[in-house]
Protein backbone atom coordinates (compact mmCIF):
# COMPACT_ATOMS: atom_id res chain seq x y z
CA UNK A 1 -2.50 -33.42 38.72
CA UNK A 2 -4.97 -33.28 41.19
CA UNK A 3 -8.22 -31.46 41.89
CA UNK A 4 -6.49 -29.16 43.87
CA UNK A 5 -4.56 -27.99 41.44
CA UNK A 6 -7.10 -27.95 39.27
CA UNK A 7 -8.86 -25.11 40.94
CA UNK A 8 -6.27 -23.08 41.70
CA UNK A 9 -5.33 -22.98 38.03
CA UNK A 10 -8.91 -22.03 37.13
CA UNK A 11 -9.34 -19.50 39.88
CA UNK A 12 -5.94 -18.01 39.25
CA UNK A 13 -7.43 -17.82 35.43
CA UNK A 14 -10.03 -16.03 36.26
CA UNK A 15 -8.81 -13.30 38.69
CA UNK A 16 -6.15 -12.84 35.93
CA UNK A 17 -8.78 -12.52 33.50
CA UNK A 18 -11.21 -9.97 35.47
CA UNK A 19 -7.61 -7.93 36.59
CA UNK A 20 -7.41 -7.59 32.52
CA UNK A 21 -11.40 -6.74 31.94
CA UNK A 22 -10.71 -3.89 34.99
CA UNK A 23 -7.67 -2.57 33.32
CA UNK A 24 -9.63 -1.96 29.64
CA UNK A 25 -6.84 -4.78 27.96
CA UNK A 26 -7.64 -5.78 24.64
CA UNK A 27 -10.53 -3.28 24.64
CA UNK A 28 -10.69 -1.65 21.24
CA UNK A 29 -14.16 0.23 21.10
CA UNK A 30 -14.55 3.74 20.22
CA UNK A 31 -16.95 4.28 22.54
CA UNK A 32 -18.09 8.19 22.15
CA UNK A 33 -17.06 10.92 19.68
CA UNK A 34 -15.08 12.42 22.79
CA UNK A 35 -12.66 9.16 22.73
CA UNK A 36 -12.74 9.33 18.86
CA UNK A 37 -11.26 12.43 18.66
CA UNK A 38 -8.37 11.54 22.05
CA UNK A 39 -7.47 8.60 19.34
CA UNK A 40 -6.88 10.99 16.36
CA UNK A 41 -5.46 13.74 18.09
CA UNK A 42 -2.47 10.92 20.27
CA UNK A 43 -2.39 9.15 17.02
CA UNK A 44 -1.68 11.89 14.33
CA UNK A 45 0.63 14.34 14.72
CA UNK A 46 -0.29 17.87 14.61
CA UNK A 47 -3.98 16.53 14.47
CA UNK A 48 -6.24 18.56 16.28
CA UNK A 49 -10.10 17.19 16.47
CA UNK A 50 -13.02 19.07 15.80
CA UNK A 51 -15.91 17.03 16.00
CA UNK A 52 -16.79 13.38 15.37
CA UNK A 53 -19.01 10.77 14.05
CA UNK A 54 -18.83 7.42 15.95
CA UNK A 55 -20.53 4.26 14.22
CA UNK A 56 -23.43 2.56 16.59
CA UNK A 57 -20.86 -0.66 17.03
CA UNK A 58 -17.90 1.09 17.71
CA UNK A 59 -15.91 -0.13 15.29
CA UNK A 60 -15.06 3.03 13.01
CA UNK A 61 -15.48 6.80 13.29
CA UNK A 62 -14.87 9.86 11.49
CA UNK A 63 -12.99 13.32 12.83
CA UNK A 64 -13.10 16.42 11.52
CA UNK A 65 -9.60 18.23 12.40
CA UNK A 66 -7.95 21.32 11.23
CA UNK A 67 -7.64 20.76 6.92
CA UNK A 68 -7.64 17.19 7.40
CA UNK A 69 -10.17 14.26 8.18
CA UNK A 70 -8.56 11.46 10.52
CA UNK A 71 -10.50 7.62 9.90
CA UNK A 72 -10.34 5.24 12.77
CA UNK A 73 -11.97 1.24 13.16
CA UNK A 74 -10.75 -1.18 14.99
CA UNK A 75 -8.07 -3.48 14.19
CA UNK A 76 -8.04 -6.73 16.18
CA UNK A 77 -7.11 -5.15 20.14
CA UNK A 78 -6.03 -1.42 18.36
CA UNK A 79 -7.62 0.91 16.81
CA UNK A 80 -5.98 1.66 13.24
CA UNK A 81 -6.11 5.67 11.99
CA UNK A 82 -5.32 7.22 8.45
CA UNK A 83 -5.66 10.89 7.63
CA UNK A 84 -7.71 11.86 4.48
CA UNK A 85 -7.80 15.16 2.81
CA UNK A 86 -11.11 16.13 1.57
CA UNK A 87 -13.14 15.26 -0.86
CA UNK A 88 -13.67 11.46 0.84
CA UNK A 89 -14.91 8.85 -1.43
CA UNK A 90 -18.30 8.38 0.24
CA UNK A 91 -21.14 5.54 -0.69
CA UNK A 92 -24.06 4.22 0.88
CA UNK A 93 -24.36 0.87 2.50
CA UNK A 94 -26.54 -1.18 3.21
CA UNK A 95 -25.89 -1.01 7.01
CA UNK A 96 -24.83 3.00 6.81
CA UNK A 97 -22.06 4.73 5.17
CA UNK A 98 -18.23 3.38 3.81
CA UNK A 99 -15.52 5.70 3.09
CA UNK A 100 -13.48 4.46 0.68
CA UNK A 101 -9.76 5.39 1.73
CA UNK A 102 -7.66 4.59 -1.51
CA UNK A 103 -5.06 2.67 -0.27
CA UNK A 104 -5.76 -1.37 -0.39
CA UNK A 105 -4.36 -2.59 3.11
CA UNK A 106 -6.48 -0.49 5.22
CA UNK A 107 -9.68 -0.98 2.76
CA UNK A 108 -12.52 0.84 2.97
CA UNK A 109 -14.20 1.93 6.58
CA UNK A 110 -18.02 1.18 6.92
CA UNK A 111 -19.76 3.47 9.96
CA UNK A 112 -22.72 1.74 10.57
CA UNK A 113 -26.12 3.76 11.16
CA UNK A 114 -24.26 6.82 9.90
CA UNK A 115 -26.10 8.72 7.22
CA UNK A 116 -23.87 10.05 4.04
CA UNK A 117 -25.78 13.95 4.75
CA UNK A 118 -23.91 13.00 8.27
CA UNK A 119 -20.07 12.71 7.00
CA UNK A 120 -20.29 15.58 4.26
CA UNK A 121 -21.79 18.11 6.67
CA UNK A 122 -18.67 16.96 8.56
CA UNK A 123 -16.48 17.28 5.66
CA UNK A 124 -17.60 20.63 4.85
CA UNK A 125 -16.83 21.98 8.11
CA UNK A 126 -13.30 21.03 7.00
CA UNK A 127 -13.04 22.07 3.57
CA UNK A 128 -13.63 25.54 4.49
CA UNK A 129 -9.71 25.53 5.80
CA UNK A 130 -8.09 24.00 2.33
CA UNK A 131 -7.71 25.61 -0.92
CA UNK A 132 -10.05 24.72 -3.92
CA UNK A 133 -8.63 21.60 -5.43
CA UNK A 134 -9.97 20.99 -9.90
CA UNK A 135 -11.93 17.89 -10.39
């Protein structure tokens, strides 16, 4: 091999590399509450977003929809989504807030800088649609 080759390797590497960084590939952040709820909504049938609650690394967020509550983080490249019906399992931590989803694979979701007065006034706004469930 010679030097060359060498660059051409390395500059083909890179142009292939910036054509990906252009295109978004491998990009997984939720970057706004507006994207949040896009995710939910092309993710979960019959899902229709309300509002959102994005955590200050991008890596989780919370939408309010119509009955239900849709969780998103980030999952290596993708972004992973359940749908929870209220009332969420919600404790402090000590970087924000982590909503406990019940089921083991997905784990619980931590929103950083999110307050817990921030996801139940969002979970309020969709209890209003269900019916009263006993404790």
């Amino acid at each position: 091999m010679n030097w060359e080759q060498l660059a051409g390797s390395l500059a083909a590497i890179l142009v292939l590399a910036w054509i990906a960084r252009l295109m978004k590939l491998g990009e997984s952040r939720i970057s706004d509450p507006a994207r949040a709820c896009e995710l939910a909504e092309d993710m979960l049938v019959g899902f229709e977003a309300k509002r959102a609650i994005v955590s200050e690394d991008g890596g989780a967020a919370i939408v309010a929809g119509n009955g239900t509550i849709a969780l998103l983080k980030r999952h290596g490249a993708q972004v992973a989504v359940r749908r929870l019906i209220p009332p969420l399992r919600v404790r402090e931590a000590i970087e924000g807030v982590a909503i406990d989803t019940g089921e083991r694979l997905f784990g619980a979701v931590t929103l950083t800088g999110v307050l817990v007065e921030d996801v139940r006034g969002l979970e309020i706004g969709v209890g209003s649609h269900l019916r009263a469930v006993p404790n």
